[in-house]
N, C-alpha and C. Protein backbone atom coordinates (compact mmCIF):
# COMPACT_ATOMS: atom_id res chain seq x y z
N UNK A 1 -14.80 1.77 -4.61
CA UNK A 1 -13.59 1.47 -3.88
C UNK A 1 -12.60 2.60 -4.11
N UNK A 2 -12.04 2.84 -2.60
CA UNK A 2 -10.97 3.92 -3.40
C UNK A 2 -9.58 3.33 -2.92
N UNK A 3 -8.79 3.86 -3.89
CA UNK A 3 -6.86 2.98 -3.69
C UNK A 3 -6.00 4.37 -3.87
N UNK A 4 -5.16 4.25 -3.16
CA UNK A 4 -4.34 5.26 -3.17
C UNK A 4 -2.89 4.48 -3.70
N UNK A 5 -2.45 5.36 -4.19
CA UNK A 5 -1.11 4.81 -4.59
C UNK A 5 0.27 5.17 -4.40
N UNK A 6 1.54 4.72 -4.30
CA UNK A 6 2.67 5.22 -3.78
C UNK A 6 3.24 5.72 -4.72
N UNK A 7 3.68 7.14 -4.48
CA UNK A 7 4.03 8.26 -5.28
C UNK A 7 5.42 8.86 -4.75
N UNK A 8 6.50 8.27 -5.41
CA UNK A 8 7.51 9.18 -4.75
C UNK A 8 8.31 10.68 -4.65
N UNK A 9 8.59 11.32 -4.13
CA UNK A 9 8.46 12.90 -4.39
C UNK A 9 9.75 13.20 -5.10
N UNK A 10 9.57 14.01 -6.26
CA UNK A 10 10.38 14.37 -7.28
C UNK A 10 10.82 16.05 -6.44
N UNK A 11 10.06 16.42 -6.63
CA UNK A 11 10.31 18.22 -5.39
C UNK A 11 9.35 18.43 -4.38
N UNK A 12 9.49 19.49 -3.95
CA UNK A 12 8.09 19.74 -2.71
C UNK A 12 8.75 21.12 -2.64
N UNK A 13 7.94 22.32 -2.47
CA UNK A 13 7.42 23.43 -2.35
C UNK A 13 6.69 24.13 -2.04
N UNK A 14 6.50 24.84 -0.66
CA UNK A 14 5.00 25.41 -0.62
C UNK A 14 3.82 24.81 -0.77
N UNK A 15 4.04 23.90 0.09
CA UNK A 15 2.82 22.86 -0.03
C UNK A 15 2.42 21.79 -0.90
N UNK A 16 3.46 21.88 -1.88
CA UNK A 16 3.24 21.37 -3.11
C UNK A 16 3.91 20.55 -3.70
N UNK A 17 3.72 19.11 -3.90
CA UNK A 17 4.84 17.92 -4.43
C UNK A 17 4.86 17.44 -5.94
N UNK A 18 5.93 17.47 -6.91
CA UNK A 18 6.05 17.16 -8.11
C UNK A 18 6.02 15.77 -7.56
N UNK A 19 5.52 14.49 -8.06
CA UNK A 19 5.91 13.14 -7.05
C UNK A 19 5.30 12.70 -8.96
N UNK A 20 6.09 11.37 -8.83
CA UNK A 20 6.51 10.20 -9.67
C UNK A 20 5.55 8.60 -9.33
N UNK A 21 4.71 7.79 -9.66
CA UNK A 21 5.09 6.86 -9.50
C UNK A 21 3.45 5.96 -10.76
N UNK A 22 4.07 4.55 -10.62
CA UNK A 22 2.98 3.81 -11.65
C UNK A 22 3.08 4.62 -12.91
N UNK A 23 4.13 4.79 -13.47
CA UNK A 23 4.11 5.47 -14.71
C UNK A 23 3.14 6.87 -14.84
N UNK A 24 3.30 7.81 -13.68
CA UNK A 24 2.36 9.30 -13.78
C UNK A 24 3.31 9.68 -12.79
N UNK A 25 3.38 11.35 -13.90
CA UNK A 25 3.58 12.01 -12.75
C UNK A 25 2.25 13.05 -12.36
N UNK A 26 2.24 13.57 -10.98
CA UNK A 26 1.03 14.30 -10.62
C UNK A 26 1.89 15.35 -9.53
N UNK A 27 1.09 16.39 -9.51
CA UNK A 27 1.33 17.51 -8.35
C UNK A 27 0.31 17.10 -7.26
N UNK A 28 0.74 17.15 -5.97
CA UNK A 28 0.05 16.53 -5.00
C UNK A 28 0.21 17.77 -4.05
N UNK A 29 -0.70 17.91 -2.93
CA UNK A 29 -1.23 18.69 -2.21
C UNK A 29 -0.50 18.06 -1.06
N UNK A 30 0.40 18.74 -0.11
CA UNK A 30 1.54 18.04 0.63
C UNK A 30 0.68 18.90 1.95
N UNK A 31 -0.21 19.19 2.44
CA UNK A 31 -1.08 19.58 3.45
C UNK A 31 -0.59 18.63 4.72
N UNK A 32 -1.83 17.90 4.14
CA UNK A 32 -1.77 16.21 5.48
C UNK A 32 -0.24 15.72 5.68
N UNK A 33 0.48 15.79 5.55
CA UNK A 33 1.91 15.36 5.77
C UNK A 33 2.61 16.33 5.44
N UNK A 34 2.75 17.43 5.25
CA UNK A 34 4.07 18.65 5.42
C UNK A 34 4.94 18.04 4.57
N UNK A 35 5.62 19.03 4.04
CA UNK A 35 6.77 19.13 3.17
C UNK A 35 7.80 18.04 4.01
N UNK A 36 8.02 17.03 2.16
CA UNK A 36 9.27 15.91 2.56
C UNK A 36 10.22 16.21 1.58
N UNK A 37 11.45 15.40 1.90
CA UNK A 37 12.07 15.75 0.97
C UNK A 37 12.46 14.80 -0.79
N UNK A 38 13.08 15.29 -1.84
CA UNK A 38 13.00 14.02 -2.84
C UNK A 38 13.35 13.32 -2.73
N UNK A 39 12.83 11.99 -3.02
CA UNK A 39 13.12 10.44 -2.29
C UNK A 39 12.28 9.38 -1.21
N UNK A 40 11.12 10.94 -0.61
CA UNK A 40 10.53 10.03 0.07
C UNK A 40 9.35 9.72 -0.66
N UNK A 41 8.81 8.63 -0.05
CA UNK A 41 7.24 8.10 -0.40
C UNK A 41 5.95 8.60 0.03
N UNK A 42 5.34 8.59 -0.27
CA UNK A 42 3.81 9.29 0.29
C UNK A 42 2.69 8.37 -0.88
N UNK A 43 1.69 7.74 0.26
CA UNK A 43 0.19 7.65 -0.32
C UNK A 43 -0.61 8.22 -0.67
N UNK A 44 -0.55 8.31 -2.64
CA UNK A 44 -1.31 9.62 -2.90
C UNK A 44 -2.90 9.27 -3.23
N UNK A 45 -4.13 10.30 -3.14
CA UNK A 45 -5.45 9.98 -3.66
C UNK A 45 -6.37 11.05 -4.18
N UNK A 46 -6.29 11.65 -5.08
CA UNK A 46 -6.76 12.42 -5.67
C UNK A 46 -6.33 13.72 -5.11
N UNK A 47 -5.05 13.72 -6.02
CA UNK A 47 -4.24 14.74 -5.76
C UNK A 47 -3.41 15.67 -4.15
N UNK A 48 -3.65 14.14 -3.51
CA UNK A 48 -3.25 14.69 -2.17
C UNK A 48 -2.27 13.42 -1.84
N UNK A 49 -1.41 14.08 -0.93
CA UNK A 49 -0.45 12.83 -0.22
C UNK A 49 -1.54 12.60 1.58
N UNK A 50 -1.86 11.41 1.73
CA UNK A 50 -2.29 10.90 2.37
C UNK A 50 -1.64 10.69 3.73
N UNK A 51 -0.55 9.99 3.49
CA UNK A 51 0.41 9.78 4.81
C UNK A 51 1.97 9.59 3.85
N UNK A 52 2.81 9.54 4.65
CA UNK A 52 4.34 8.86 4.31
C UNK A 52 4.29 7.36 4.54
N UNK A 53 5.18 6.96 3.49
CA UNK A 53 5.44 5.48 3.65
C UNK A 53 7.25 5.17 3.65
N UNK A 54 7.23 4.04 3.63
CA UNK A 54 8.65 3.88 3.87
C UNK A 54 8.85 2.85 2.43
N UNK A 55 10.02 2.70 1.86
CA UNK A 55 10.15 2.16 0.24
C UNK A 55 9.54 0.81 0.53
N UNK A 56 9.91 0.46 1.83
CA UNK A 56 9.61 -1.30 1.53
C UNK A 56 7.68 -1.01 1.40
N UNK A 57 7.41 -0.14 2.48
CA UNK A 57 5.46 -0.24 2.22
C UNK A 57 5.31 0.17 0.70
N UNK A 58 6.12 1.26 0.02
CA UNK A 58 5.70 1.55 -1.47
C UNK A 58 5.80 -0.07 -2.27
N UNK A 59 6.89 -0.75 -2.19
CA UNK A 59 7.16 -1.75 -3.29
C UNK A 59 5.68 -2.68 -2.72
N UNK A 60 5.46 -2.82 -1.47
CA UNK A 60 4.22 -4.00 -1.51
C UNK A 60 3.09 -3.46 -1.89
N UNK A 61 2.99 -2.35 -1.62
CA UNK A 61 1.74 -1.51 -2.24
C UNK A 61 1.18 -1.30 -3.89
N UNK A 62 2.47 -1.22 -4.50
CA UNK A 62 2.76 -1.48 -5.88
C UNK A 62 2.92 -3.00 -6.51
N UNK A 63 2.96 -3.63 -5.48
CA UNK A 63 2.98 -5.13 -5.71
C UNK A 63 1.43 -6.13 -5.93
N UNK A 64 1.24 -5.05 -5.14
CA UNK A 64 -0.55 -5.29 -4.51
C UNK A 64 -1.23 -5.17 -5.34
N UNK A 65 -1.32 -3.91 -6.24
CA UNK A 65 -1.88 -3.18 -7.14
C UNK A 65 -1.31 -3.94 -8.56
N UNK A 66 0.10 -4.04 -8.50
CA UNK A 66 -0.31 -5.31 -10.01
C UNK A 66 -1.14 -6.45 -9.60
N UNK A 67 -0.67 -7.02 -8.55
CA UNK A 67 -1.62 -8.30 -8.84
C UNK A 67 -3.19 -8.26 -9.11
N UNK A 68 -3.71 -6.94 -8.18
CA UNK A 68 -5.57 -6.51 -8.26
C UNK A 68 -5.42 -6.39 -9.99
N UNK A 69 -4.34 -5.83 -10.93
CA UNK A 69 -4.66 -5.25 -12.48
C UNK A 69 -4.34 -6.76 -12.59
N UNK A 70 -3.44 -7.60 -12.17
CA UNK A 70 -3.61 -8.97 -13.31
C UNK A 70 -4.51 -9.81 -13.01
N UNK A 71 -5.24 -9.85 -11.62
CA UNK A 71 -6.72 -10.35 -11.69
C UNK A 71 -7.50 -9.79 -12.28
N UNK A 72 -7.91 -8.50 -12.24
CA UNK A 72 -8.92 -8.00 -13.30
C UNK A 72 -8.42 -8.09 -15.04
N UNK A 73 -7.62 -8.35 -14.79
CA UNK A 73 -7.39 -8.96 -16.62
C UNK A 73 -7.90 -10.43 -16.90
N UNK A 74 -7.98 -10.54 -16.05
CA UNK A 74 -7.76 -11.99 -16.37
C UNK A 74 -6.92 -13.19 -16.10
N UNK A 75 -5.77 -12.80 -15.80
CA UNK A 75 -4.66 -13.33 -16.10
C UNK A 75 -4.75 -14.78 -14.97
N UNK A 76 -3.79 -15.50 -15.30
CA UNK A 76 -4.23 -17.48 -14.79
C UNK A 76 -3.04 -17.41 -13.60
N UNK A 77 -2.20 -16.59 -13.78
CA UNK A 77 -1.15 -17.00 -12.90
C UNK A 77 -1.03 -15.91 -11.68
N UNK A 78 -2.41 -15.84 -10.74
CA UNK A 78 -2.60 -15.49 -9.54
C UNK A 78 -1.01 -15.33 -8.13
N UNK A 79 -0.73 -16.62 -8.44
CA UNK A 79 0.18 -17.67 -7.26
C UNK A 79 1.46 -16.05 -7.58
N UNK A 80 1.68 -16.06 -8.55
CA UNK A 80 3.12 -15.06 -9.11
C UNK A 80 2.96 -13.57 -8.13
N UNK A 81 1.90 -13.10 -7.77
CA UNK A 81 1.86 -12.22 -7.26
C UNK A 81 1.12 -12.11 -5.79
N UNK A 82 0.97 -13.44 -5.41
CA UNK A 82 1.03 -13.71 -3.81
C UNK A 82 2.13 -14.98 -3.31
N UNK A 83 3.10 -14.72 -3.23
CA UNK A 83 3.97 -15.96 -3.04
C UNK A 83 3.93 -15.56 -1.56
N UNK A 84 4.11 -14.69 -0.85
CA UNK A 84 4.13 -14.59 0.24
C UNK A 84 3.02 -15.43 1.07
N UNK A 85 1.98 -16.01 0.48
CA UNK A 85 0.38 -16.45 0.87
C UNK A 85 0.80 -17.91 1.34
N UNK A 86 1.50 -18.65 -0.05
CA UNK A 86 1.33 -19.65 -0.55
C UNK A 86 1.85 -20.60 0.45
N UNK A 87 1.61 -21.86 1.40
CA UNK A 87 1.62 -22.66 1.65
C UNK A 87 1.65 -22.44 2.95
N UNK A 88 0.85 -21.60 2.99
CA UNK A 88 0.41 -20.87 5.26
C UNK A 88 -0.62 -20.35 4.92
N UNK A 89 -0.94 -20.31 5.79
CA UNK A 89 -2.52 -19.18 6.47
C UNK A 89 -1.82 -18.02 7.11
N UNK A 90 -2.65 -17.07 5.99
CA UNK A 90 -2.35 -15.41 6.81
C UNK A 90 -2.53 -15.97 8.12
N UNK A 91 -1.46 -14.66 9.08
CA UNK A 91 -2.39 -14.83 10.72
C UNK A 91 -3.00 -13.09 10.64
N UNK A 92 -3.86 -13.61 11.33
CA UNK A 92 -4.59 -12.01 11.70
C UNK A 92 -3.74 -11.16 12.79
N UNK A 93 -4.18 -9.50 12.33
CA UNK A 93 -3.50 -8.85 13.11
C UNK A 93 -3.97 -9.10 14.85
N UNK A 94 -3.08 -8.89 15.48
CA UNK A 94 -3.67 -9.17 16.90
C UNK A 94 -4.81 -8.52 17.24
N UNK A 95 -5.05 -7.43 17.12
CA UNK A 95 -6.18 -7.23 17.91
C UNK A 95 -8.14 -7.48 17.02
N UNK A 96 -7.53 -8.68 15.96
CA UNK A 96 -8.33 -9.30 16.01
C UNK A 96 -8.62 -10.57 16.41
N UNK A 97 -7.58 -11.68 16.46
CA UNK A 97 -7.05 -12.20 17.00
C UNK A 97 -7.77 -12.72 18.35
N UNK A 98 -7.75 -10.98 19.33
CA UNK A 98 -8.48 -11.23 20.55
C UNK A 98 -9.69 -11.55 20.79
N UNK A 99 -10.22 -11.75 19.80
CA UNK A 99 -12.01 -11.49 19.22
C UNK A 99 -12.50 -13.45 19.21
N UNK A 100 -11.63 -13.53 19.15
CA UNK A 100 -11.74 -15.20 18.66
C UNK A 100 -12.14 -15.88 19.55
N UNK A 101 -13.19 -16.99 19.30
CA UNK A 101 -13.43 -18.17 20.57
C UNK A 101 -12.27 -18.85 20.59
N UNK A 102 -12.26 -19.24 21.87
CA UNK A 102 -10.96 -19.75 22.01
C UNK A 102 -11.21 -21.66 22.53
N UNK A 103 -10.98 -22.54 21.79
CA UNK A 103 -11.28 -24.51 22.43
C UNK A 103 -11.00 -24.38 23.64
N UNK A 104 -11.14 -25.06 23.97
CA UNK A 104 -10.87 -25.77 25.37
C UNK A 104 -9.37 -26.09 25.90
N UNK A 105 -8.50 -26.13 24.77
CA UNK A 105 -6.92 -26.87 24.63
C UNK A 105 -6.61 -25.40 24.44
N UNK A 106 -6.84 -24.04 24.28
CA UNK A 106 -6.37 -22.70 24.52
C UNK A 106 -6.10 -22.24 23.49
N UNK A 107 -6.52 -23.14 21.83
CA UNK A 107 -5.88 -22.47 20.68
C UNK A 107 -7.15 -22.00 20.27
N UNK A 108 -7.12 -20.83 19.86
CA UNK A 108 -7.92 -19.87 18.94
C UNK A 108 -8.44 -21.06 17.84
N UNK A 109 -10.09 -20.67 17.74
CA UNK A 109 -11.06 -21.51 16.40
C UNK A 109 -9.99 -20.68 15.05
């Protein structure tokens, strides 16, 4: 599996980003997304920024990623790091959505 993670940029230079985040800092390869400035976000993955993100996609992304480390610990209290889940059904993005048999009464199975 591979995860990229949100890295926010400390400098950028010549292709090249000092970026901050999850307790590391790393120099990232600012190629695929061109020079940003400090403050913004970028999805980093082995030493490259992937795309730009915006703070709110960094905090869920980082949100995401504790909860995957406190399931793989172990840990009992799942619910703490999906509250957004809890007492609905995800809906799917639309254009899966369209994929769906649809009853007779017009609501999606």
């Amino acid at each position: 599996m591979c995860i990229g993670t949100p890295m926010k940029i400390v400098s950028c230079a010549h292709g090249v980003a000092l970026a901050e985040g999850r307790g590391q800092t790393e120099r990232l390869n600012m190629l695929m997304v061109g020079e940003l400035p400090p403050g913004s976000w970028v999805l980093a993955f082995q030493g490259a920024a992937l795309r730009s993100m915006t703070t709110e996609e960094a905090a869920q992304t980082d949100a995401a990623l504790d909860a995957l480390a406190a399931v793989l610990a172990g840990g009992d209290d799942t619910d703490a790091h999906f509250r957004d889940l809890i007492d609905r059904e995800p809906p799917l993005p639309a254009h899966l959505r369209d994929h769906l048999p649809v009853h007779p009464q017009g609501d999606p199975t």
